[in-house]
Protein backbone atom coordinates (compact mmCIF):
# COMPACT_ATOMS: atom_id res chain seq x y z
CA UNK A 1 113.95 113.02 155.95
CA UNK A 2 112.59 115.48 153.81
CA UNK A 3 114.51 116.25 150.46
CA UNK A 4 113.62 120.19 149.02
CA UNK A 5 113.16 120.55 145.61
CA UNK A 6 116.53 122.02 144.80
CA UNK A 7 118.03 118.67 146.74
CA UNK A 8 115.93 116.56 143.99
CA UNK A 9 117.76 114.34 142.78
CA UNK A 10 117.92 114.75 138.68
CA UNK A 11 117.65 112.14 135.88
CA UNK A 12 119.47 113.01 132.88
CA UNK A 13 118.78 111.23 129.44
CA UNK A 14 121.17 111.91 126.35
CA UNK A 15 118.89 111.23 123.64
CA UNK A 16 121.95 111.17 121.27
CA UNK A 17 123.64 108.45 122.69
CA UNK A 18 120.01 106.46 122.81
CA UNK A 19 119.61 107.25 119.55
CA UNK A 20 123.72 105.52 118.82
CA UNK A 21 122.50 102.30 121.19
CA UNK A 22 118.96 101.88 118.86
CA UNK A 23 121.12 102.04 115.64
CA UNK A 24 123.44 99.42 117.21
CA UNK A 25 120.67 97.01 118.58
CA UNK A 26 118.74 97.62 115.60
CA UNK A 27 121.64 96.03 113.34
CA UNK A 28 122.30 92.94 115.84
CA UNK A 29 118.68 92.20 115.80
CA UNK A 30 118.65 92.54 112.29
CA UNK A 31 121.94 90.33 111.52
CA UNK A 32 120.33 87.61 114.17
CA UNK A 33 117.38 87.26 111.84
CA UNK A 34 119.12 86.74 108.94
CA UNK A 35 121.37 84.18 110.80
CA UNK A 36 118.62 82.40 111.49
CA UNK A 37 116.89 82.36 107.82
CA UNK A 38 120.54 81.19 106.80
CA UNK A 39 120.78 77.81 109.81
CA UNK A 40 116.99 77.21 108.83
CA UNK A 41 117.25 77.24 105.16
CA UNK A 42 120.54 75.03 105.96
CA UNK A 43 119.42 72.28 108.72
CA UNK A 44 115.80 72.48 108.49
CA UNK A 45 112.97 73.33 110.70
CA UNK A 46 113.53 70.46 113.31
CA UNK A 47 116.50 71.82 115.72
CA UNK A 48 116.61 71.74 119.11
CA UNK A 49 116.38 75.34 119.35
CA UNK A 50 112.37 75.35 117.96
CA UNK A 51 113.15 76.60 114.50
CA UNK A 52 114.72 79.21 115.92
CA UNK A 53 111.68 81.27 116.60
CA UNK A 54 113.12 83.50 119.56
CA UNK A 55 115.26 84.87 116.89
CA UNK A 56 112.75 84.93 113.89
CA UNK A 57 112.47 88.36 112.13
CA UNK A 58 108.55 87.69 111.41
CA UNK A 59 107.59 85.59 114.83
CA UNK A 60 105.48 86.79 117.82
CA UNK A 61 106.31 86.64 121.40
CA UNK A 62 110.17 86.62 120.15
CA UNK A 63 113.01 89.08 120.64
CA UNK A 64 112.84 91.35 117.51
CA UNK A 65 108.80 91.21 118.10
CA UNK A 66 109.23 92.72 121.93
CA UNK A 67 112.26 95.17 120.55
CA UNK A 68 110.00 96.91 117.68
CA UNK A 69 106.79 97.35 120.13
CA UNK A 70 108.99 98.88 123.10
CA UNK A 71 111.04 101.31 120.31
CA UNK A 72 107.61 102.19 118.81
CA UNK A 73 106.21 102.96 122.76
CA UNK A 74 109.56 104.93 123.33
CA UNK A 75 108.92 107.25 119.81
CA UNK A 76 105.68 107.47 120.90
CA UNK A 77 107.06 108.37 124.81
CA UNK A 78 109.03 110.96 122.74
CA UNK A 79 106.41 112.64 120.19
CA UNK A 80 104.29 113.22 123.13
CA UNK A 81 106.47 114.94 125.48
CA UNK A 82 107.56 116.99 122.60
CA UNK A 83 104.25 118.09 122.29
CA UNK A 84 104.40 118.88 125.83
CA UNK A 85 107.01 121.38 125.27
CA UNK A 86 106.18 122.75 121.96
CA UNK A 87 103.17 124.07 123.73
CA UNK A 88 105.01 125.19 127.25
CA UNK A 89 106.78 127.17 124.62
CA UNK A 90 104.10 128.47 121.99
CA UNK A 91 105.42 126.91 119.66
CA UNK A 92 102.65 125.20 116.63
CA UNK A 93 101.51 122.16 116.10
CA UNK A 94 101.71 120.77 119.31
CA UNK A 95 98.65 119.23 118.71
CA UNK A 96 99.94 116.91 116.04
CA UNK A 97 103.14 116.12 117.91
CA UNK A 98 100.79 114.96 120.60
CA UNK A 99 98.34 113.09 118.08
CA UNK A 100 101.29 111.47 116.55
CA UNK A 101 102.43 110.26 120.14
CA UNK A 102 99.32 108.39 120.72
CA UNK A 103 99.49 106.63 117.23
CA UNK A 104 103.02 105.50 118.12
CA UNK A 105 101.52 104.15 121.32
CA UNK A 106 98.66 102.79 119.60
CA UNK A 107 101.13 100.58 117.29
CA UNK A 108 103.54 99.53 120.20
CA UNK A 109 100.02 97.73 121.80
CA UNK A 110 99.54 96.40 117.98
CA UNK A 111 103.10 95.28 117.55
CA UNK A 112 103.16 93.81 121.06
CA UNK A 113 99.26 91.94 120.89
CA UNK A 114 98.86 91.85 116.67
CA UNK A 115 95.45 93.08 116.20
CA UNK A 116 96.18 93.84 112.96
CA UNK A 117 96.12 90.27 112.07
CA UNK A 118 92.85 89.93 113.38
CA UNK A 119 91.20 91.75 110.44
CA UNK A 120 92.80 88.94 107.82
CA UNK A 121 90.38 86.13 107.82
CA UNK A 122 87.38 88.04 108.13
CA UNK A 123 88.49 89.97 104.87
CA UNK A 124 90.24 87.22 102.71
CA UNK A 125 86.81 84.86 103.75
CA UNK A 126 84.24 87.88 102.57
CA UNK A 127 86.06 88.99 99.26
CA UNK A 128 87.66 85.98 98.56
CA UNK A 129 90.97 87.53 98.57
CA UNK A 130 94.39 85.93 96.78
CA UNK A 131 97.76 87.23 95.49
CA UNK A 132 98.83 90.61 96.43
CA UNK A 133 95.80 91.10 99.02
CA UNK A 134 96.43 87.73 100.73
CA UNK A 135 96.93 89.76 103.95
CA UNK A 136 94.16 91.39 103.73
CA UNK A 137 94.77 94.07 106.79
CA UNK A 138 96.82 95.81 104.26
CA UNK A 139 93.56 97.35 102.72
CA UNK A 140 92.20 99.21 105.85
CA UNK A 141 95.63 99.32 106.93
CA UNK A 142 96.57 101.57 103.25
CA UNK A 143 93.68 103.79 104.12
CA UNK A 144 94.84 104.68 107.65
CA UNK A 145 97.70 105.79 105.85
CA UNK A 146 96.53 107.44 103.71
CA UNK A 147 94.50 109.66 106.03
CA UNK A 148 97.38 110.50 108.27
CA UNK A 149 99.36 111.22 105.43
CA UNK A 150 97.08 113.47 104.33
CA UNK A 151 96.62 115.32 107.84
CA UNK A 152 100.24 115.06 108.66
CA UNK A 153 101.40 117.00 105.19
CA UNK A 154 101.16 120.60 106.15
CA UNK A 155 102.91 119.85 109.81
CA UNK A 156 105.68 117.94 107.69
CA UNK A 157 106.04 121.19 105.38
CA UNK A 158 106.19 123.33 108.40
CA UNK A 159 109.28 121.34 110.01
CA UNK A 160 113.12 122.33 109.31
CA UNK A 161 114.24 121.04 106.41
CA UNK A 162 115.91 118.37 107.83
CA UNK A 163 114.11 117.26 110.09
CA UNK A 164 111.43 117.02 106.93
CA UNK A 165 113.50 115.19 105.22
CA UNK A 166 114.83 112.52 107.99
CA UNK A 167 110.94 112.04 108.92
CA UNK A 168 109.76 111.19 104.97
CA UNK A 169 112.64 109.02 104.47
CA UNK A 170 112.11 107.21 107.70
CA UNK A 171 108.23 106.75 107.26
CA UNK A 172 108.99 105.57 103.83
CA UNK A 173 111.11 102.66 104.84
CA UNK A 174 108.63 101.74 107.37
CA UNK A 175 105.47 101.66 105.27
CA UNK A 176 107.76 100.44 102.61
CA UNK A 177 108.47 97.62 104.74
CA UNK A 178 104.90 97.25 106.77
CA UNK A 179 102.63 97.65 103.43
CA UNK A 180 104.45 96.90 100.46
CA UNK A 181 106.13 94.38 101.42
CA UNK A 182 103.19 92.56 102.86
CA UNK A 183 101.39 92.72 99.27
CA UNK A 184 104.51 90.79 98.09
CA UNK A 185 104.90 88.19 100.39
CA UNK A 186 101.17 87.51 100.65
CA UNK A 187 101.54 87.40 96.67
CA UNK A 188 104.66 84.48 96.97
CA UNK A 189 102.61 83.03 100.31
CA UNK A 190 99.25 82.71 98.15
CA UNK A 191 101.22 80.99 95.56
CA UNK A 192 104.06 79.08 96.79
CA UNK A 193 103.60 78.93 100.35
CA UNK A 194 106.04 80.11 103.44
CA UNK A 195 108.45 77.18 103.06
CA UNK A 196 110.14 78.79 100.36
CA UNK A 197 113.72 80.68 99.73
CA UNK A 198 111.47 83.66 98.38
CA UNK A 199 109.00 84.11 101.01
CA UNK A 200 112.16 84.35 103.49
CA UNK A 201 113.84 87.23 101.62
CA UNK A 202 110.30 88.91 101.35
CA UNK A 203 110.14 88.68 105.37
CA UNK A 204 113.71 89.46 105.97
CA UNK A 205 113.15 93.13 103.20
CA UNK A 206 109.64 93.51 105.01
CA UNK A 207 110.96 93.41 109.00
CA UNK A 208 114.09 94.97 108.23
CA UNK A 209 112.95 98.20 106.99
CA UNK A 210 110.47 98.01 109.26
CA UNK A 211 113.10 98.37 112.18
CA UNK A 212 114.94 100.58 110.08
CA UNK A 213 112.36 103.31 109.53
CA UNK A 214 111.91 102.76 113.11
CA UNK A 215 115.62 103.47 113.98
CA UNK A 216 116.14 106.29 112.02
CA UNK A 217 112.45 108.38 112.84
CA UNK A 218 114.30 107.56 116.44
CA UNK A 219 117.04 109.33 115.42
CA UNK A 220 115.49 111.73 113.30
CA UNK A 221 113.50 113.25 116.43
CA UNK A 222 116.24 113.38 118.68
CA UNK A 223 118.64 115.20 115.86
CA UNK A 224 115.17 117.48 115.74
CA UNK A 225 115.75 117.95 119.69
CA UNK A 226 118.89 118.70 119.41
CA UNK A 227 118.63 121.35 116.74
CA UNK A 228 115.40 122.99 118.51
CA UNK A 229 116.10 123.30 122.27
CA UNK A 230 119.62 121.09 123.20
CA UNK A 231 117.59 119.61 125.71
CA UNK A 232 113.92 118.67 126.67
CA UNK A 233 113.56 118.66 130.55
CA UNK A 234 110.70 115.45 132.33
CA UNK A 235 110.44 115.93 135.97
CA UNK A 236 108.53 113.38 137.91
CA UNK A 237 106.91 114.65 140.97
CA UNK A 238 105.14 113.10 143.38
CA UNK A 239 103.07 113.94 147.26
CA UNK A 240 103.00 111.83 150.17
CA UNK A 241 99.43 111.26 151.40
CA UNK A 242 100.72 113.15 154.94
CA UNK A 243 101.24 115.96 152.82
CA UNK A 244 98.39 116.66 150.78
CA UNK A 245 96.12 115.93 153.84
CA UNK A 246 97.76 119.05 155.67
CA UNK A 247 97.49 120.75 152.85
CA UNK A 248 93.62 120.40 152.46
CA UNK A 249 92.86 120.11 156.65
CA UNK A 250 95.29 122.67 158.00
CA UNK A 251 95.94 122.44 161.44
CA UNK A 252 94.52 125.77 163.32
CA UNK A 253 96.23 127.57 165.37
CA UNK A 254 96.64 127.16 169.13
């Protein structure tokens, strides 16, 4: 049975409320890696749990590892369907919104697979690189943001206000927490090491702004959503095979 297009059924999404649930998960996954600094720094590294690493702020394959990559891919979800409609609707920039999508995307693959970290050897091995620049990525990583910073300034000057605002504060945090917080716990790792009390309060700043410039750019494009249209419409459509063949072989007439 056949269902017409005004019988489609409709899938609503209150951005809002996602944006409430983020800010929620964001603290628990938060609070669970500081838990688990606090039983590690307490008991040790040999539990029966594996030091905990499921939990670990700064760990891959864990839980706060898969939660960043799939809130990156859902910004980047976002940006680009805005651009969608900013150009159904003339408004500008809807290049850039787009653009920005695809970076988001771009770092959800990165967060999930760490390519990033791929760059660190090769670096630290050619320019014999200590202290600050012990993670190495951070150098071709500071230039990438530099650039987009620089191409992303007049689109940022052209948004509301707010929206402005929300968006600088937000990146901030992040690159705050991805960049400069990486010089200074490849600084206390070059020296000291990872087993110590500083290098876990250097991950714990570093991954926690991280989701928290993640959490509120979330919520800073969804109050921008708000404000702009009160909603942003995705329908999915889709053909049988039955269909499209009548459509391209009509049968003639008897």
């Amino acid at each position: 049975m056949s269902v017409s297009a005004s019988q489609a059924p409709v899938l609503s999404i209150d951005l809002t409320r996602c944006a409430q649930w983020v800010a929620k998960i964001s603290a628990v996954i938060i609070a669970l890696g500081i838990v688990r600094e606090i039983v590690i720094g307490r008991i040790g590294l040999d539990t029966p749990l594996k030091e905990l690493r499921h939990i670990a702020l700064d760990a891959e394959l864990s839980l706060p590892a898969f939660y960043s990559a799939v809130l990156i891919l859902a910004i980047g979800a976002t940006l680009m369907v805005m651009g969608r409609t900013v150009r159904q609707t003339g408004g500008v920039d809807a290049r850039r919104w787009t653009i920005l999508g695809v970076i988001f995307c771009l770092m959800a693959i990165d967060e999930a697979a760490s390519f990033h970290e791929s760059l660190m050897m090769p670096l630290r091995n050619a320019f014999d690189l200590t202290g600050i620049l012990y993670y190495s990525w951070v150098i071709p990583g500071a230039i990438a943001v530099a650039l987009i910073g620089a191409y992303y300034l007049p689109f940022l000057l052209r948004l509301p206000r707010r929206t402005a605002v929300l968006f600088t504060i937000a990146g901030g945090a992040y690159v705050g927490g991805a960049l400069g917080m990486e010089l200074v716990g490849g600084a206390v790792e070059s020296a000291t090491g990872k087993e110590t009390v500083a290098y876990s309060i250097s991950i714990l700043i570093e991954e926690g702004l991280e989701i928290v410039g993640l959490t509120l750019f979330f919520y800073a494009l969804t109050d921008h959503i708000a404000r702009a249209w009160d909603s942003v419409g995705l329908a999915f459509s889709a053909r049988t095979l039955a269909v499209e063949r009548s459509a391209l072989h009509p049968v003639p007439a008897q």
